[in-house]
N, C-alpha and C. Protein backbone atom coordinates (compact mmCIF):
# COMPACT_ATOMS: atom_id res chain seq x y z
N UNK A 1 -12.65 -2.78 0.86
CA UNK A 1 -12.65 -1.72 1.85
C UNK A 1 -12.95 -0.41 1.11
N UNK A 2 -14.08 0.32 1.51
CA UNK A 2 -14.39 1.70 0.98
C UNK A 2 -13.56 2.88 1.44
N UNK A 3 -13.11 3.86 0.76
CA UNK A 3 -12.48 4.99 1.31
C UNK A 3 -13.06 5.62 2.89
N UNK A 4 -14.60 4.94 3.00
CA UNK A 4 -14.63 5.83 4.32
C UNK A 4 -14.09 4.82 5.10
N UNK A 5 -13.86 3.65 4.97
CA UNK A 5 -13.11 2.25 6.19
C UNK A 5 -11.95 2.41 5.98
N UNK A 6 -10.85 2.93 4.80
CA UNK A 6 -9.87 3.00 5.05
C UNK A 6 -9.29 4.23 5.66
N UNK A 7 -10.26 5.53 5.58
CA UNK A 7 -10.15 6.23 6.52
C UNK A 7 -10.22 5.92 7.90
N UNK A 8 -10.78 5.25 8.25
CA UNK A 8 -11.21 5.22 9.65
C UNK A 8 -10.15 4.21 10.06
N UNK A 9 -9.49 2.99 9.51
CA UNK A 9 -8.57 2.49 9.58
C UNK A 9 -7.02 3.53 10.03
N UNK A 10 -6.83 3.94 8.83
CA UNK A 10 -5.97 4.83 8.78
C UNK A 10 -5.87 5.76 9.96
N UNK A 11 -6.68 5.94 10.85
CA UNK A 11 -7.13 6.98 12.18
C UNK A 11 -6.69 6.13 12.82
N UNK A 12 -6.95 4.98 13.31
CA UNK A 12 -6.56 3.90 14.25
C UNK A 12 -5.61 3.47 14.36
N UNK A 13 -4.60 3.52 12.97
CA UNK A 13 -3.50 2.96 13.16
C UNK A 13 -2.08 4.25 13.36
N UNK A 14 -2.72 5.84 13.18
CA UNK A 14 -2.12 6.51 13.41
C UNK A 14 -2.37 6.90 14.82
N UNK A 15 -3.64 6.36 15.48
CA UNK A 15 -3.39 6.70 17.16
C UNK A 15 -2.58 4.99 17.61
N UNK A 16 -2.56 4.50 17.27
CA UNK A 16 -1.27 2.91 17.43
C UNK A 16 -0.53 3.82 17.84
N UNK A 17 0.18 4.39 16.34
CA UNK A 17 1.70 4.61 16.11
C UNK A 17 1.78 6.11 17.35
N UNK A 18 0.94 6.63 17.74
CA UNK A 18 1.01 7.84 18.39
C UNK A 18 1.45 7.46 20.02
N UNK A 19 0.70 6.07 20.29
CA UNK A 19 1.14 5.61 21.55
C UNK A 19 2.31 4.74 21.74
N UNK A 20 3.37 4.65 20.44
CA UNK A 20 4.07 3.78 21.22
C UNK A 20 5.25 5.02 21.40
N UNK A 21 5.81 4.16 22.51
CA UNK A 21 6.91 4.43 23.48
C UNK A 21 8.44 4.14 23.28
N UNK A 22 8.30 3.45 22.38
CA UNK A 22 10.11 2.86 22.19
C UNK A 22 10.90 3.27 21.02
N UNK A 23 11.55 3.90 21.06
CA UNK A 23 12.47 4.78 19.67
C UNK A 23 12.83 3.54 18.26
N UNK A 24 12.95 2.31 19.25
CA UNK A 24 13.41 1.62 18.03
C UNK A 24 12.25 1.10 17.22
N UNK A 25 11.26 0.83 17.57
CA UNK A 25 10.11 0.15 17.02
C UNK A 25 9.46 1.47 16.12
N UNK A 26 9.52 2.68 16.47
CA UNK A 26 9.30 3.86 16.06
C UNK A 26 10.36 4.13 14.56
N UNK A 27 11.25 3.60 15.29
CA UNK A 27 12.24 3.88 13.73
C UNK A 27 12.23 3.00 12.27
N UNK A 28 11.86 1.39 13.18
CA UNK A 28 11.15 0.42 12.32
C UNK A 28 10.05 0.95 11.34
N UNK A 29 8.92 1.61 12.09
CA UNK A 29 7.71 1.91 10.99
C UNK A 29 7.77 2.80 10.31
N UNK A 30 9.22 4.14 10.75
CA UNK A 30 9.86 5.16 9.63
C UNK A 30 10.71 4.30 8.52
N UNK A 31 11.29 3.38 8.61
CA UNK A 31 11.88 2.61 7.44
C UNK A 31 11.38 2.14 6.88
N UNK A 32 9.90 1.47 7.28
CA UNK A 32 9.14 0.34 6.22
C UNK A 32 8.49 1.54 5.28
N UNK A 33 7.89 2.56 5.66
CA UNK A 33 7.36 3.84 5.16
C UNK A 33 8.18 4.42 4.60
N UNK A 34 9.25 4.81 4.45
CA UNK A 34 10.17 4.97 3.70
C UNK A 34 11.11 4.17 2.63
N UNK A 35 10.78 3.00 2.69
CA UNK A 35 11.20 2.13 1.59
C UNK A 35 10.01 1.59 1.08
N UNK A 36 8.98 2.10 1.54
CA UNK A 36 7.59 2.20 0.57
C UNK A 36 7.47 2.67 -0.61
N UNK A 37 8.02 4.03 -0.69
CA UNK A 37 8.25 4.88 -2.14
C UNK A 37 7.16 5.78 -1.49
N UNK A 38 6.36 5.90 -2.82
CA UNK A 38 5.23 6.77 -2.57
C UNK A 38 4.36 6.11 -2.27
N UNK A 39 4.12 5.26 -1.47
CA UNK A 39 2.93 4.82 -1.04
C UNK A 39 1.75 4.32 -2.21
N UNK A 40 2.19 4.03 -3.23
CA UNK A 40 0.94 3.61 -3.76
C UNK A 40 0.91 2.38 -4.01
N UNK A 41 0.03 1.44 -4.46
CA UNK A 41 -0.20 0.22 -4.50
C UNK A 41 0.45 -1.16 -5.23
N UNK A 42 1.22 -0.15 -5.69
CA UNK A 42 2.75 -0.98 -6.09
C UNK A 42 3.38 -2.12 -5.14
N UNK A 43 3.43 -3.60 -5.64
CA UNK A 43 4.00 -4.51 -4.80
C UNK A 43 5.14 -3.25 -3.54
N UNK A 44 5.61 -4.22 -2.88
CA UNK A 44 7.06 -4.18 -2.10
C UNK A 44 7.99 -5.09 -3.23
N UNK A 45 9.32 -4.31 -3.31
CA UNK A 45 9.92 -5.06 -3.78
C UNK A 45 11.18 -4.93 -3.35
N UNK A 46 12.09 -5.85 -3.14
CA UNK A 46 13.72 -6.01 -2.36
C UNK A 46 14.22 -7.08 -3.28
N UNK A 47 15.70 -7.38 -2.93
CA UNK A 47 16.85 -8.18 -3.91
C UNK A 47 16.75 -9.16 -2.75
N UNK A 48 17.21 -10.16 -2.97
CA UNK A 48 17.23 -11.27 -2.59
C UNK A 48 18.55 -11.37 -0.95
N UNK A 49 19.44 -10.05 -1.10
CA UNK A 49 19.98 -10.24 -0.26
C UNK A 49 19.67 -9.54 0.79
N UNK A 50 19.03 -8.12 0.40
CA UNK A 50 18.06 -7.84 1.72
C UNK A 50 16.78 -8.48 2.70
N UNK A 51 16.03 -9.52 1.52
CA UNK A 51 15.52 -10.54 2.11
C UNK A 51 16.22 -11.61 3.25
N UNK A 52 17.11 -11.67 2.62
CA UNK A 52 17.51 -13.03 3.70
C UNK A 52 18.42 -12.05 4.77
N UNK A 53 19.15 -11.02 4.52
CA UNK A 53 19.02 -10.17 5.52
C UNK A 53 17.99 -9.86 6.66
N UNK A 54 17.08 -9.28 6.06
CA UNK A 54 15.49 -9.75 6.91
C UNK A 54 15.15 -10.64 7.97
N UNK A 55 15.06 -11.67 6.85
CA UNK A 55 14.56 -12.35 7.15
C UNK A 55 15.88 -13.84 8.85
N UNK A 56 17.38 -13.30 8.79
CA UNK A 56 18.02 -13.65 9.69
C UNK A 56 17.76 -12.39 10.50
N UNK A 57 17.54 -11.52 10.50
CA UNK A 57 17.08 -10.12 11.53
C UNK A 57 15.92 -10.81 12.39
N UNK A 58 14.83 -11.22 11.50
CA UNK A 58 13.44 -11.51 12.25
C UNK A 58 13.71 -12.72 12.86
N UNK A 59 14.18 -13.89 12.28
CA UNK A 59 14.48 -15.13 13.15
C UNK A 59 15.34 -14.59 14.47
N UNK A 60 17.08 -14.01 14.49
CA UNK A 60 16.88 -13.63 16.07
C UNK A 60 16.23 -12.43 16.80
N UNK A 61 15.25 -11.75 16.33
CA UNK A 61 14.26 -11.20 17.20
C UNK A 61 13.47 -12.37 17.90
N UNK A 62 13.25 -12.95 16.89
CA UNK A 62 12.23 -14.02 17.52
C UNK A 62 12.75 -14.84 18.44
N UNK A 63 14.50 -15.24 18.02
CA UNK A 63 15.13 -16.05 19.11
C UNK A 63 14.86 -15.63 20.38
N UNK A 64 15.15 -14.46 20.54
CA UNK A 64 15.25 -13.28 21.68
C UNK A 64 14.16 -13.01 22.55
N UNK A 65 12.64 -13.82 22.05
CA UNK A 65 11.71 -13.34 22.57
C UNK A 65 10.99 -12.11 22.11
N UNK A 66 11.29 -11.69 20.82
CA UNK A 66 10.52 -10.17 20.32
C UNK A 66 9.92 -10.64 19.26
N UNK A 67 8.47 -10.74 20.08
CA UNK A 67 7.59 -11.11 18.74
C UNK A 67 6.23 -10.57 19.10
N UNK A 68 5.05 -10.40 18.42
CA UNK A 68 3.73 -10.62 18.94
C UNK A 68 2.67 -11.72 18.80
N UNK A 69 2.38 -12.07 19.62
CA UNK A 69 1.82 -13.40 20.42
C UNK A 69 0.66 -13.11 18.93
N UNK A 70 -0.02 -14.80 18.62
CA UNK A 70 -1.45 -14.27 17.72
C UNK A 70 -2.06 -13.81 18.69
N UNK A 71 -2.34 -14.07 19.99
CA UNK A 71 -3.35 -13.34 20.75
C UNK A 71 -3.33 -11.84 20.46
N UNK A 72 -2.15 -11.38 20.82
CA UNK A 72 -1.47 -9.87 20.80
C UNK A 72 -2.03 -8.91 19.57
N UNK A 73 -2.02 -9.84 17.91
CA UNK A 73 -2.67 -9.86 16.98
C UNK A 73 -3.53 -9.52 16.67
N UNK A 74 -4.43 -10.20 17.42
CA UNK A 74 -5.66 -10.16 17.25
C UNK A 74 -6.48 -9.02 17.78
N UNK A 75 -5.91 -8.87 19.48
CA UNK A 75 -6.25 -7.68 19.67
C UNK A 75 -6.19 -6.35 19.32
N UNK A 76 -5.11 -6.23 18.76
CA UNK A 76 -4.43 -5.09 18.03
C UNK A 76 -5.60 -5.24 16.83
N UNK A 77 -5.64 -5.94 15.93
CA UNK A 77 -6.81 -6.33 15.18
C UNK A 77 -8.32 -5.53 15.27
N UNK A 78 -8.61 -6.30 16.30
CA UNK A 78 -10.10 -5.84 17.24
C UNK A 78 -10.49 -4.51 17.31
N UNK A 79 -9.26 -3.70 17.89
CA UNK A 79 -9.10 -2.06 18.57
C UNK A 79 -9.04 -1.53 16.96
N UNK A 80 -8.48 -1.96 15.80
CA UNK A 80 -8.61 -1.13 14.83
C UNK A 80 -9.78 -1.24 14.14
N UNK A 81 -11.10 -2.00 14.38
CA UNK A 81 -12.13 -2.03 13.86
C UNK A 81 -12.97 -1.53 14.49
């Protein structure tokens, strides 16, 4: 990806984040961005107990019905290209 596609990426996914509507999903993409660091290309890295923390978080979302469909995916996908 060239700096001008990840620009243009980067535009798309900040009009995403501009339309959503729900405080909590909003607060989600302030935490992942914030336990980013500085944003540079440095793995992600977590301890093993915030993982499985996680990772029982995402299983009952998913129990619950809070997930996005691959269809859902894909489109979201589509609109950023």
């Amino acid at each position: 990806m060239n700096t001008l596609e990840l620009e243009a990426y980067k535009a798309a996914l900040a009009r995403e984040v501009l339309n959503i509507n729900n405080q909590e999903v909003l607060d989600t993409i302030k935490d992942i961005v914030q336990r980013s660091g500085n944003l540079t290309n440095a793995p992600y890295q977590i301890g093993v107990k915030e993982a499985r923390k996680q990772l029982q978080d995402s299983e009952k979302r998913f129990d619950e019905g809070e997930y996005v469909s691959e269809e859902e995916m894909e489109e979201f996908y589509n609109a950023l290209q």
